[in-house]
N, C-alpha and C. Protein backbone atom coordinates (compact mmCIF):
# COMPACT_ATOMS: atom_id res chain seq x y z
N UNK A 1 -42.16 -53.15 23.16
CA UNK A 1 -41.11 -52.36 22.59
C UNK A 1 -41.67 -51.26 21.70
N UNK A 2 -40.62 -49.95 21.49
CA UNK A 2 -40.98 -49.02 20.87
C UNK A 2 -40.91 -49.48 19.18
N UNK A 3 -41.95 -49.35 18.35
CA UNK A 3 -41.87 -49.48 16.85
C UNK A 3 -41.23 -48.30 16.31
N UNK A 4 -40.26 -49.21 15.47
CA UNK A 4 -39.41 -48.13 14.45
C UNK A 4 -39.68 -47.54 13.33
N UNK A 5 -39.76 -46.08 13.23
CA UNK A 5 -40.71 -45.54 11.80
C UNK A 5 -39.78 -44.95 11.06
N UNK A 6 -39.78 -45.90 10.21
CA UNK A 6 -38.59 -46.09 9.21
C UNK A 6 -38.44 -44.67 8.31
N UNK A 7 -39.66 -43.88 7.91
CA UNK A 7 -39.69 -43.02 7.28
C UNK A 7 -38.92 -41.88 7.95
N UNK A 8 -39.21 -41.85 9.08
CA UNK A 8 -39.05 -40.45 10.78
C UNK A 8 -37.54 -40.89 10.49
N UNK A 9 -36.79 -41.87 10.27
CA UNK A 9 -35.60 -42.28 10.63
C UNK A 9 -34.78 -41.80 9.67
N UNK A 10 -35.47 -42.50 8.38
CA UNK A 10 -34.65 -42.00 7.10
C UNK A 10 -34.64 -40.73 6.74
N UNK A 11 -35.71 -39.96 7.24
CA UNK A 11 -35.28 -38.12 6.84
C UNK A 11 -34.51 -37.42 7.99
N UNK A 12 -34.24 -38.57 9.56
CA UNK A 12 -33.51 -37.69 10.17
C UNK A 12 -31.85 -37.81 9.70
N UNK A 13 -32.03 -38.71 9.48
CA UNK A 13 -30.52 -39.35 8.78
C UNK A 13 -30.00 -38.19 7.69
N UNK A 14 -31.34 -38.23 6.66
CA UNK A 14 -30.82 -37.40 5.63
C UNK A 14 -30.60 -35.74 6.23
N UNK A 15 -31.22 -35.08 7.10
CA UNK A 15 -31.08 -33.94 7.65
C UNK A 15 -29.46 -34.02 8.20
N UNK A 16 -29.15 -34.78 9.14
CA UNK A 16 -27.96 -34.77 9.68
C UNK A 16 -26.78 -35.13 8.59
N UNK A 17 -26.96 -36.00 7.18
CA UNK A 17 -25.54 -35.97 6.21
C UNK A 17 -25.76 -34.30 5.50
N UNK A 18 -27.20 -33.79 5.55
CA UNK A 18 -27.38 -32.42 4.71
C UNK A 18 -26.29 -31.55 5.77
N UNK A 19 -26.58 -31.63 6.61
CA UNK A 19 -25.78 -30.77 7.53
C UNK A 19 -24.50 -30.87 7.65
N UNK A 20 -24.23 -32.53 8.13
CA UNK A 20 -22.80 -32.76 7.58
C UNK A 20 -21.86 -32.47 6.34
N UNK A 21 -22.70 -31.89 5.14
CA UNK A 21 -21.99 -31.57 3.63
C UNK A 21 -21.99 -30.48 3.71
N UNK A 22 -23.24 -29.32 4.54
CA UNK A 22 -22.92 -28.25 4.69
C UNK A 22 -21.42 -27.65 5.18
N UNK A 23 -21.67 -28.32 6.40
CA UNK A 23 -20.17 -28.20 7.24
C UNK A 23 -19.10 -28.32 6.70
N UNK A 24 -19.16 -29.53 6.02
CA UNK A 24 -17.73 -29.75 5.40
C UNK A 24 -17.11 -29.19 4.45
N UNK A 25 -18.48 -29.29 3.35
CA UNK A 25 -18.48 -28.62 1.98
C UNK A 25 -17.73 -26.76 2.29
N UNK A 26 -18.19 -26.14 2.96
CA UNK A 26 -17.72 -25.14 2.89
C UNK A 26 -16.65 -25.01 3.66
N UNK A 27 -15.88 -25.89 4.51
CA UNK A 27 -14.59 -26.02 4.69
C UNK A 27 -14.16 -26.31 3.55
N UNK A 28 -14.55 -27.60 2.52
CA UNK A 28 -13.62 -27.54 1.65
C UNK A 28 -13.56 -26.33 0.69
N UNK A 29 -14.77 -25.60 -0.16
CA UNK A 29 -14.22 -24.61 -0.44
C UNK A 29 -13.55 -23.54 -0.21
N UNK A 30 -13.76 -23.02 1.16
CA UNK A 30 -12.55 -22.15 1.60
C UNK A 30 -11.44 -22.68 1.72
N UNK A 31 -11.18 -23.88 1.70
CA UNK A 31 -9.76 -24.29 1.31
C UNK A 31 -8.97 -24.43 0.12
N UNK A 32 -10.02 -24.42 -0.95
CA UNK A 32 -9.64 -24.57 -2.38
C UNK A 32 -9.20 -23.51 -2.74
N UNK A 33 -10.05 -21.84 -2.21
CA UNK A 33 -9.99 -20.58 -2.58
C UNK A 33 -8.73 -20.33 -2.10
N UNK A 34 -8.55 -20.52 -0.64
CA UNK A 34 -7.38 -19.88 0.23
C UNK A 34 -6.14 -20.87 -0.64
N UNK A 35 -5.80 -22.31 -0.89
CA UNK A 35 -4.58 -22.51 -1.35
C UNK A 35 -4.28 -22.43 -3.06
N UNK A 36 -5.85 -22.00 -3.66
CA UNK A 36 -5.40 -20.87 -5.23
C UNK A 36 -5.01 -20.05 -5.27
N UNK A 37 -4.79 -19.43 -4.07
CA UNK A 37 -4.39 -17.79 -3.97
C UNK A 37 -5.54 -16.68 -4.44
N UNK A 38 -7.06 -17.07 -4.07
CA UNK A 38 -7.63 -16.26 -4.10
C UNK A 38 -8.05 -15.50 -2.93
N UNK A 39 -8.19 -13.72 -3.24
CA UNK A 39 -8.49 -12.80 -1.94
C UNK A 39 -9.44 -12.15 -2.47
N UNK A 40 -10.32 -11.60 -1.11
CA UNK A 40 -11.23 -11.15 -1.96
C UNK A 40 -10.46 -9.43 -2.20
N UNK A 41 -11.98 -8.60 -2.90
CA UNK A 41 -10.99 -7.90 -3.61
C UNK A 41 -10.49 -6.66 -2.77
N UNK A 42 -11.66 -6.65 -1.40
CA UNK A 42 -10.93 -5.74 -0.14
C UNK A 42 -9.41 -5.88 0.53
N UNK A 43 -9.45 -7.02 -0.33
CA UNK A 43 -7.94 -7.68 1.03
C UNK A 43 -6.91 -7.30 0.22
N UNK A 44 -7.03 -7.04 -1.09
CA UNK A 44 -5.91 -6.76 -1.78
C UNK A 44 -5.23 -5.02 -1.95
N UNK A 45 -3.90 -5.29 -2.12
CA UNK A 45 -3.32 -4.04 -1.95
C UNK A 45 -3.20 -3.75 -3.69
N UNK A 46 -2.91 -2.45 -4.21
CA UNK A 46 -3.68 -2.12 -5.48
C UNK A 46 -1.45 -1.53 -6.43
N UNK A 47 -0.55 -1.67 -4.89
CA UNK A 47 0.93 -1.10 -5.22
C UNK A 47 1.02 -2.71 -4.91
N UNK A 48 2.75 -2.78 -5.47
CA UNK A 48 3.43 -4.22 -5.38
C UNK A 48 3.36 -4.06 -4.05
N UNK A 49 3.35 -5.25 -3.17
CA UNK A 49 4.00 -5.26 -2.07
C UNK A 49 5.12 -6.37 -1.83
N UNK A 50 6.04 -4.90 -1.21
CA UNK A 50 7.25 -5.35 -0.93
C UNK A 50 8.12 -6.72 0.15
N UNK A 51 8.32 -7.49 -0.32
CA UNK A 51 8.07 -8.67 1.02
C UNK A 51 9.28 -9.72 0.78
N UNK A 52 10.53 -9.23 1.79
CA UNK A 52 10.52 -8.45 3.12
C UNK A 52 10.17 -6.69 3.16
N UNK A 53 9.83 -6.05 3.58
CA UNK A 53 10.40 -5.00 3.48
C UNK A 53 10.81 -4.67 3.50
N UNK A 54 11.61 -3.40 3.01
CA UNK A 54 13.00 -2.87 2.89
C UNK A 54 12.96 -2.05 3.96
N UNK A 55 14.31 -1.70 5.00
CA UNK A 55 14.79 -0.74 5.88
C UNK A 55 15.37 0.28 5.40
N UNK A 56 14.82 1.19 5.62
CA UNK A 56 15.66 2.51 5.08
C UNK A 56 15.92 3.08 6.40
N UNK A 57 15.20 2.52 7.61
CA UNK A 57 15.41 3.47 8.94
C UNK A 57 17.36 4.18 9.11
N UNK A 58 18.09 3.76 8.67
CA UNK A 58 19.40 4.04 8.45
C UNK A 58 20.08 5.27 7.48
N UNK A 59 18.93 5.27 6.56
CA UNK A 59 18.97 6.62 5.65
C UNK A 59 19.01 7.85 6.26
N UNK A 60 19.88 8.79 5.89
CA UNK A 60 19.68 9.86 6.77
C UNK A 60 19.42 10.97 5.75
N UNK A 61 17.94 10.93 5.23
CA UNK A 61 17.51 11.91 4.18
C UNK A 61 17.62 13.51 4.84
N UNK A 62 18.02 14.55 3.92
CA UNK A 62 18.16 16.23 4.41
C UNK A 62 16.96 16.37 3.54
N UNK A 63 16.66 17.17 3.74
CA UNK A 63 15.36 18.21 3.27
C UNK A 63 16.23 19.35 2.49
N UNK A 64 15.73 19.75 1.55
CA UNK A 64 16.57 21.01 0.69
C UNK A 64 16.49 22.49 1.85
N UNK A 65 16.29 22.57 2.66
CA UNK A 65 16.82 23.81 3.87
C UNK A 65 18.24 22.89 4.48
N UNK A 66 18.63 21.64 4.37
CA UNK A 66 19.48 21.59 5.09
C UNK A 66 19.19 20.50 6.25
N UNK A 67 17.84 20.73 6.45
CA UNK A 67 17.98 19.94 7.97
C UNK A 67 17.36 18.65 8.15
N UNK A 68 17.91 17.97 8.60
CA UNK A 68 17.56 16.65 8.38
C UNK A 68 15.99 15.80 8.97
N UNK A 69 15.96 15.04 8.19
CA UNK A 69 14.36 14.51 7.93
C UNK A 69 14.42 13.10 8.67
N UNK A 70 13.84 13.54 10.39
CA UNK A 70 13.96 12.20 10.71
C UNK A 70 12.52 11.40 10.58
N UNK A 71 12.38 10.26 11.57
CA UNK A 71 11.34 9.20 10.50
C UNK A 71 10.43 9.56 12.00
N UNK A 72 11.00 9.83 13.00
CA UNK A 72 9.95 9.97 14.14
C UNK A 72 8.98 8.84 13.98
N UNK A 73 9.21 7.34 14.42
CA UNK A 73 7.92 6.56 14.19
C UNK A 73 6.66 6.80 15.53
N UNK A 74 6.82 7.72 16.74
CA UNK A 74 6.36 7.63 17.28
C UNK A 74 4.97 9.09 17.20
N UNK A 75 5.50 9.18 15.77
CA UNK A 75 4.44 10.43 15.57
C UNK A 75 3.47 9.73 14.51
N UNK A 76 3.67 8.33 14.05
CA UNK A 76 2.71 7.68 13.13
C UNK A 76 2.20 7.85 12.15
N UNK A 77 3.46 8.77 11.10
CA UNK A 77 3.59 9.83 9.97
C UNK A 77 3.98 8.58 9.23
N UNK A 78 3.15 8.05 8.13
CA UNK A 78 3.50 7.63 6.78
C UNK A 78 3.84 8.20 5.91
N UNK A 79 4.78 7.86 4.71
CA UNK A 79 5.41 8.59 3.54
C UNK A 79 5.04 8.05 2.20
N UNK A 80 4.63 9.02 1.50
CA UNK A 80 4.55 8.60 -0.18
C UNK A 80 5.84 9.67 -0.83
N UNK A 81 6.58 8.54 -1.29
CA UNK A 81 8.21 8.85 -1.72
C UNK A 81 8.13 8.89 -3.24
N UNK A 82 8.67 9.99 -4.06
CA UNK A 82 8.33 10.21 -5.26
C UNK A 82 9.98 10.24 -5.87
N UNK A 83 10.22 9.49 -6.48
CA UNK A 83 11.71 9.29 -7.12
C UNK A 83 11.51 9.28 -8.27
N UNK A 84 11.85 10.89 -8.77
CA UNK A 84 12.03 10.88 -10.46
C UNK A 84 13.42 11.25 -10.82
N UNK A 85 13.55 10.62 -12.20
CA UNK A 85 14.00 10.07 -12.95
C UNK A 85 15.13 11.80 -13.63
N UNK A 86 16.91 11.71 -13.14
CA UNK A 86 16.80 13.11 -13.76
C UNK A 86 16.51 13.58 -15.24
N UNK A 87 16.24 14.62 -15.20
CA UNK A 87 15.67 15.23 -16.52
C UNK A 87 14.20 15.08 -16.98
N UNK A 88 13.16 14.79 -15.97
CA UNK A 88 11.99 14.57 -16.26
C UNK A 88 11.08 16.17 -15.94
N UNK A 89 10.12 15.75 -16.80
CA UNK A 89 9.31 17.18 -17.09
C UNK A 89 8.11 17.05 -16.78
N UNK A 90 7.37 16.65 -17.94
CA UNK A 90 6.29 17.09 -18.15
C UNK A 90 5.51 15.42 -16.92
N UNK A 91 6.28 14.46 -17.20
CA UNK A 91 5.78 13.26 -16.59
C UNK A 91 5.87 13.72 -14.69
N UNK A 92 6.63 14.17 -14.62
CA UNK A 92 6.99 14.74 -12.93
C UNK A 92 6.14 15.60 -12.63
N UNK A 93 5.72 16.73 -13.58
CA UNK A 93 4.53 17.68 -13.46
C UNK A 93 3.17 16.47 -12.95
N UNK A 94 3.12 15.91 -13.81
CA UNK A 94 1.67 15.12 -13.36
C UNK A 94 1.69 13.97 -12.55
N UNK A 95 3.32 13.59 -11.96
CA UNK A 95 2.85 12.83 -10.45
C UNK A 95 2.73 13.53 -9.60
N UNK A 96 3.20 14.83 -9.43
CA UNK A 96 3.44 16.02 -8.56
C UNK A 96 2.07 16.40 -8.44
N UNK A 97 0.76 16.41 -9.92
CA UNK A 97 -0.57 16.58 -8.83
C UNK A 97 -0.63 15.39 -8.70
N UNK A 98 -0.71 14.13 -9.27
CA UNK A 98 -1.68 13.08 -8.03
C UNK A 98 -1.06 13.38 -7.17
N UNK A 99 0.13 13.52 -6.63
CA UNK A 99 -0.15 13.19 -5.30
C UNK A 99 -0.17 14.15 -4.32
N UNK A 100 -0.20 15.70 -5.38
CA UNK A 100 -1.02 16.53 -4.52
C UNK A 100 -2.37 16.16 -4.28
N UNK A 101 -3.07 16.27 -5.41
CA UNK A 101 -4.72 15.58 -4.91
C UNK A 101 -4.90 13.87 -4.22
N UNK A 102 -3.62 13.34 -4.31
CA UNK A 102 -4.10 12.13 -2.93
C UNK A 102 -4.22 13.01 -1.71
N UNK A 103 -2.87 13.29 -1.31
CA UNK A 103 -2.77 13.79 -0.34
C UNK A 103 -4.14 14.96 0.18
N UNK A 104 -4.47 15.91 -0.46
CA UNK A 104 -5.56 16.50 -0.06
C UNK A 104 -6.72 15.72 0.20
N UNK A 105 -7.25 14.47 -0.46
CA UNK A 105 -8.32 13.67 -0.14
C UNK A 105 -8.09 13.01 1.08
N UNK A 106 -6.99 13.28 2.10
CA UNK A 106 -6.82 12.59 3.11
C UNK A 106 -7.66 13.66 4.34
N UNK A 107 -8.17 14.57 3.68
CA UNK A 107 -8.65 15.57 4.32
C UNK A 107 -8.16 15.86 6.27
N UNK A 108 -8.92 15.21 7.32
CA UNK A 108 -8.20 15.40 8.42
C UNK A 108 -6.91 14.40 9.11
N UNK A 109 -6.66 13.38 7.97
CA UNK A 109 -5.30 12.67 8.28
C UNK A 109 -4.35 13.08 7.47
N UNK A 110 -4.65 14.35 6.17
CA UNK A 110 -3.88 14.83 5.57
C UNK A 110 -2.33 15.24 6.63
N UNK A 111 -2.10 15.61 8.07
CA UNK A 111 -1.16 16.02 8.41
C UNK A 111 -0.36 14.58 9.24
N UNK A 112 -1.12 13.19 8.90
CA UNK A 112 -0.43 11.76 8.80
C UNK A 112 0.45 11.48 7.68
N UNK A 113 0.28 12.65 6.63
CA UNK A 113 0.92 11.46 5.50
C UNK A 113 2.04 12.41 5.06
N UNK A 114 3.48 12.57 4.97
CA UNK A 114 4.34 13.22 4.33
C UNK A 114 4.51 13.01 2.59
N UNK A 115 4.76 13.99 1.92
CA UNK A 115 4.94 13.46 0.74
C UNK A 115 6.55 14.40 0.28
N UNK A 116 7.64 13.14 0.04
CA UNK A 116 8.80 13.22 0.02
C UNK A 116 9.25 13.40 -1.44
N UNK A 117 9.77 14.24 -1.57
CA UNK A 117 10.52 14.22 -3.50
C UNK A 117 11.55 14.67 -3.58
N UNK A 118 12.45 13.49 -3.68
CA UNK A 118 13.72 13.23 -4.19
C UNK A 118 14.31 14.38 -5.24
N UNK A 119 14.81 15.83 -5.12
CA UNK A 119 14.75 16.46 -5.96
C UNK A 119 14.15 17.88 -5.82
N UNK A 120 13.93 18.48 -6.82
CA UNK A 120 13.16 20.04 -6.80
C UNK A 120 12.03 19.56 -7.47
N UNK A 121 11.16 19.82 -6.59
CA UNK A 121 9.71 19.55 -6.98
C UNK A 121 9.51 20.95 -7.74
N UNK A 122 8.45 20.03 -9.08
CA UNK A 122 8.71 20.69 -10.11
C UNK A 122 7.89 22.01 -10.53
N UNK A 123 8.30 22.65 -10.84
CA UNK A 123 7.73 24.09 -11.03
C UNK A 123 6.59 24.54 -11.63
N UNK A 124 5.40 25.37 -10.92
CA UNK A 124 4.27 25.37 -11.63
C UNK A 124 2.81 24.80 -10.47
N UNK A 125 3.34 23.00 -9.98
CA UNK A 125 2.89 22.41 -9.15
C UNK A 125 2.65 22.50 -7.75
N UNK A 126 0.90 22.68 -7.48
CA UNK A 126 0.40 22.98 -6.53
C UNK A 126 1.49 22.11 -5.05
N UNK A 127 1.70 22.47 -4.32
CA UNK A 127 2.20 21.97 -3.28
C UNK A 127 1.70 21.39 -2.11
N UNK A 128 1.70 20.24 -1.64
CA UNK A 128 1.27 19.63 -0.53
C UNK A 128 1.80 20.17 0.74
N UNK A 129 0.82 20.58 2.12
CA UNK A 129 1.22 21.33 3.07
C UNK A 129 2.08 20.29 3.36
N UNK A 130 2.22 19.12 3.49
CA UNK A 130 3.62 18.16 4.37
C UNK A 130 4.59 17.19 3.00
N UNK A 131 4.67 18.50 2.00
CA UNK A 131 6.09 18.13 1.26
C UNK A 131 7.60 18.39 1.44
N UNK A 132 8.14 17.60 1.53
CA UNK A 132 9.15 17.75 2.11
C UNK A 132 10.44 17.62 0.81
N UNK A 133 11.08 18.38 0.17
CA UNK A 133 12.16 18.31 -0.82
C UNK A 133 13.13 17.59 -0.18
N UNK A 134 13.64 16.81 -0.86
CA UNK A 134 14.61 15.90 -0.47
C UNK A 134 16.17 15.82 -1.23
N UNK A 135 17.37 16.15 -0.54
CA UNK A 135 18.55 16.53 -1.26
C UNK A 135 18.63 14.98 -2.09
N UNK A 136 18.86 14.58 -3.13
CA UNK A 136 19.21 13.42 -3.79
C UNK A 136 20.65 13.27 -4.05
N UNK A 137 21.21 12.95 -2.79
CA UNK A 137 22.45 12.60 -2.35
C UNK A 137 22.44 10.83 -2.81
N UNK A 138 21.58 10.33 -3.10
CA UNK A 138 22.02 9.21 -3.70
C UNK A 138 21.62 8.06 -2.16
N UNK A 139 21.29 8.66 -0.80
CA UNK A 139 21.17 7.88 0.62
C UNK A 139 19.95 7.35 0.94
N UNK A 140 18.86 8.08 0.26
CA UNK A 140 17.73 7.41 0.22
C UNK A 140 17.22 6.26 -0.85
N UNK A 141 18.00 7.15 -1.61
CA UNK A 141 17.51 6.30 -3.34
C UNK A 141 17.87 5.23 -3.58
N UNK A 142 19.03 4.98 -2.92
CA UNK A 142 20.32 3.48 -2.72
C UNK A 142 19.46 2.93 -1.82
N UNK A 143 18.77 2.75 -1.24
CA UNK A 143 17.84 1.87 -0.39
C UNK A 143 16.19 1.59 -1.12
N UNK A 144 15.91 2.14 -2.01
CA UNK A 144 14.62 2.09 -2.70
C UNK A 144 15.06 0.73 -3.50
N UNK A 145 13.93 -0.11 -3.68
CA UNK A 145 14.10 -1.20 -5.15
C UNK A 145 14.46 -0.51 -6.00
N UNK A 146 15.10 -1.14 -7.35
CA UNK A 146 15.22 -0.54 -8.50
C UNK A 146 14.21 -0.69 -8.76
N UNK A 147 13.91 -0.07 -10.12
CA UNK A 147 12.76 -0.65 -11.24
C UNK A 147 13.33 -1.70 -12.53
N UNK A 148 12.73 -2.43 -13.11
CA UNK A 148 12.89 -2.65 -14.14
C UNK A 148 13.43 -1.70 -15.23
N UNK A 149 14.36 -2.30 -15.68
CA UNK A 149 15.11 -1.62 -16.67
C UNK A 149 14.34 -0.79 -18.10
N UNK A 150 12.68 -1.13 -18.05
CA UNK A 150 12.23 -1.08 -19.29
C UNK A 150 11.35 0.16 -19.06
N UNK A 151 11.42 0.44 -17.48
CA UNK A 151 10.19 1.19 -16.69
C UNK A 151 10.67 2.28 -16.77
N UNK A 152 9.96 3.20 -17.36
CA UNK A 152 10.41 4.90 -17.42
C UNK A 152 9.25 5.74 -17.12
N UNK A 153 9.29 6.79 -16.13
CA UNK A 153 8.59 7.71 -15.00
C UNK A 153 8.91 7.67 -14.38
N UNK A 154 8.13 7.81 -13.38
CA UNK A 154 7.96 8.75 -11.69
C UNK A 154 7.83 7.43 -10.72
N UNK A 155 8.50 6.57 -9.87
CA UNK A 155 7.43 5.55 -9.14
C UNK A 155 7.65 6.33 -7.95
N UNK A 156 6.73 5.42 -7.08
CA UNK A 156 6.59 6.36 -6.07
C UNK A 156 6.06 5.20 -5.11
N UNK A 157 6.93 5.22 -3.93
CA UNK A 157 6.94 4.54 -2.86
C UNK A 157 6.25 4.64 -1.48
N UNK A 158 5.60 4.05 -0.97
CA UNK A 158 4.74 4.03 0.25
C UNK A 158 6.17 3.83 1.78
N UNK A 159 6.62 4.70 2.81
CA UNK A 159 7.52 4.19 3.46
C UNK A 159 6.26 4.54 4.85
N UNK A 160 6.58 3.32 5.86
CA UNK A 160 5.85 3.36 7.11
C UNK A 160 6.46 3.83 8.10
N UNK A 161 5.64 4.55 8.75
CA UNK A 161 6.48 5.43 10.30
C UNK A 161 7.64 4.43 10.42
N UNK A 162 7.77 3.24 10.79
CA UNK A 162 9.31 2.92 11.13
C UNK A 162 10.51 3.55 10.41
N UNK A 163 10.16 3.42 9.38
CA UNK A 163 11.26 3.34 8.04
C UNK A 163 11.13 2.51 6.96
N UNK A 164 9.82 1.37 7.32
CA UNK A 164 10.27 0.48 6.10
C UNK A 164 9.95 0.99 4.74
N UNK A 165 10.60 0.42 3.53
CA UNK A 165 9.56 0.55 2.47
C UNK A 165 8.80 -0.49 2.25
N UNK A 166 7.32 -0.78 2.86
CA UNK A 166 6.33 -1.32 1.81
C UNK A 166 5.52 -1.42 0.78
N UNK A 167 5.54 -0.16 0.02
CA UNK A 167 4.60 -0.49 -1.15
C UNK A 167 5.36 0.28 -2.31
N UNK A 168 5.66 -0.50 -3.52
CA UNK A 168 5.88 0.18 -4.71
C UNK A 168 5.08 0.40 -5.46
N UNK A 169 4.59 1.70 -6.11
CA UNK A 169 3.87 1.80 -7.63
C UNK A 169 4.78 1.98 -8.73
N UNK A 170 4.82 1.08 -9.68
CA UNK A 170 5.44 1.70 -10.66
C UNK A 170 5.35 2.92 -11.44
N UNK A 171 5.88 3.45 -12.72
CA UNK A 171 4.98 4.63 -13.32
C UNK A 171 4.19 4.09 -14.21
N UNK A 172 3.34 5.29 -13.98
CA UNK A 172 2.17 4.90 -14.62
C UNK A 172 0.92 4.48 -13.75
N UNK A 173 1.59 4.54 -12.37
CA UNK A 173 0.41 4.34 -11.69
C UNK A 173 -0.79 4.51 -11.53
N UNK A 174 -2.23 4.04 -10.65
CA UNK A 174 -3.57 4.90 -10.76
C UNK A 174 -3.33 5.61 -9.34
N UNK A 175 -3.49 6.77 -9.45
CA UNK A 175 -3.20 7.51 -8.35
C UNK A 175 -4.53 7.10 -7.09
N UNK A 176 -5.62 6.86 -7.41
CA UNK A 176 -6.77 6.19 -7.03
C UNK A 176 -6.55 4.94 -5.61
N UNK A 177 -5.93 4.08 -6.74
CA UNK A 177 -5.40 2.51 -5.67
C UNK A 177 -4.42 3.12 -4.72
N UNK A 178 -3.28 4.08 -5.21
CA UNK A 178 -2.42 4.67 -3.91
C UNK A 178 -3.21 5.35 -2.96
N UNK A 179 -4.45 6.50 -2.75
CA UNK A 179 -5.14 6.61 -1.90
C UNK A 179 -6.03 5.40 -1.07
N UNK A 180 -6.56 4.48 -2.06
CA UNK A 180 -7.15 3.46 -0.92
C UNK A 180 -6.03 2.74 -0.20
N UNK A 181 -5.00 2.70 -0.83
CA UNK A 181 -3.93 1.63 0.38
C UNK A 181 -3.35 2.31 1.32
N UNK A 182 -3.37 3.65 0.86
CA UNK A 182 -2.91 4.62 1.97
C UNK A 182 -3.90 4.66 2.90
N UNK A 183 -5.51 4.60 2.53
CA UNK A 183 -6.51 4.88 3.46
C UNK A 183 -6.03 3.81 4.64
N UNK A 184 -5.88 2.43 4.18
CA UNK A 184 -6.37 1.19 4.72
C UNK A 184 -5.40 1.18 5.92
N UNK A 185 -3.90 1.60 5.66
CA UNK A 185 -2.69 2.00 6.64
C UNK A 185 -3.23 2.97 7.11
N UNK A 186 -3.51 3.90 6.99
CA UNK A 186 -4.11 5.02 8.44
C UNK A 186 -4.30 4.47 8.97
N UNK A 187 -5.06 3.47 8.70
CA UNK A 187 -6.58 2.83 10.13
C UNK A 187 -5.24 2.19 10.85
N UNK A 188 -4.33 2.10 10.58
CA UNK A 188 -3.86 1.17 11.93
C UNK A 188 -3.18 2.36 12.64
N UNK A 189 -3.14 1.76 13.83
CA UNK A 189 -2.76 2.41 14.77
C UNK A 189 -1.25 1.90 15.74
């Protein structure tokens, strides 16, 4: 008979539970992470997200010429929706550039992204080639979340070629996180 070498035996043993804790062990921590609610920090969106999303596809926003602003989802035009507050000034002046300078950092998807304002965009402020003035008939705005009652500025809403609204910034936003979440929606197709 073959002699058993107890030593050869006991380190293959220990190789195969090392492997076995490997395996497991990092199942269990990705399970600990995933049901804490941790993401890493690429996966996260930087605006609330809205969930369900809201339908506005039913809104029938005009443009200040008159003519109406449809959502065309088959042209794959996203919207950053700017709803200020009436009687705002100097705070509307400075969402009016971020999101002129988002919008320009979109450089050749710049003619993907519309940027919509509820209102007379305000005077002085550089203009985005795909701004679109929006009559504030009360048809778009009645479909936006409210804000908190305590929240005073500019927020400004992310709407997707369908119509939905998914992403809110409140005011005060970093105009920064609205370009990367906007980046991350381009990429889809």
């Amino acid at each position: 008979m073959n002699e058993i070498d107890t030593a050869k035996r006991n380190r293959n043993r220990t190789f195969l539970v090392l492997i076995a804790v490997m395996f497991f062990g990092s199942m269990a921590v990705a399970g600990l992470l995933r049901f804490s609610g941790w993401q890493p920090e690429g996966m996260k969106n930087h605006g609330e997200l809205l969930q369900p999303a809201l339908d506005a596809r039913d809104a029938r926003p005009r443009a200040a010429d008159g003519s109406a602003y449809a959502w065309q989802p088959e042209a794959r035009t996203w919207r950053m929706v700017a709803v200020p507050p009436p009687g705002c000034e100097a705070a509307c002046a400075d969402v009016a550039g971020q999101l002129e300078l988002v919008w320009a950092l979109f450089n050749k998807d710049s003619e993907r992204v519309h940027v919509l304002w509820l209102g007379e965009w305000p005077e002085g402020s550089e203009r985005p080639g795909t701004l679109v003035e929006i009559v504030d008939d009360g048809g778009l705005r009645d479909r936006l979340p409210a804000l908190p009652a305590d929240a005073a500025g500019v927020p400004v809403y992310v709407i997707d070629p369908n119509g939905f609204v998914v992403l809110r910034y409140a005011p005060g936003f970093d105009p920064a996180g609205l370009r990367k979440d906007l980046v991350k929606l381009l990429k889809l197709r």
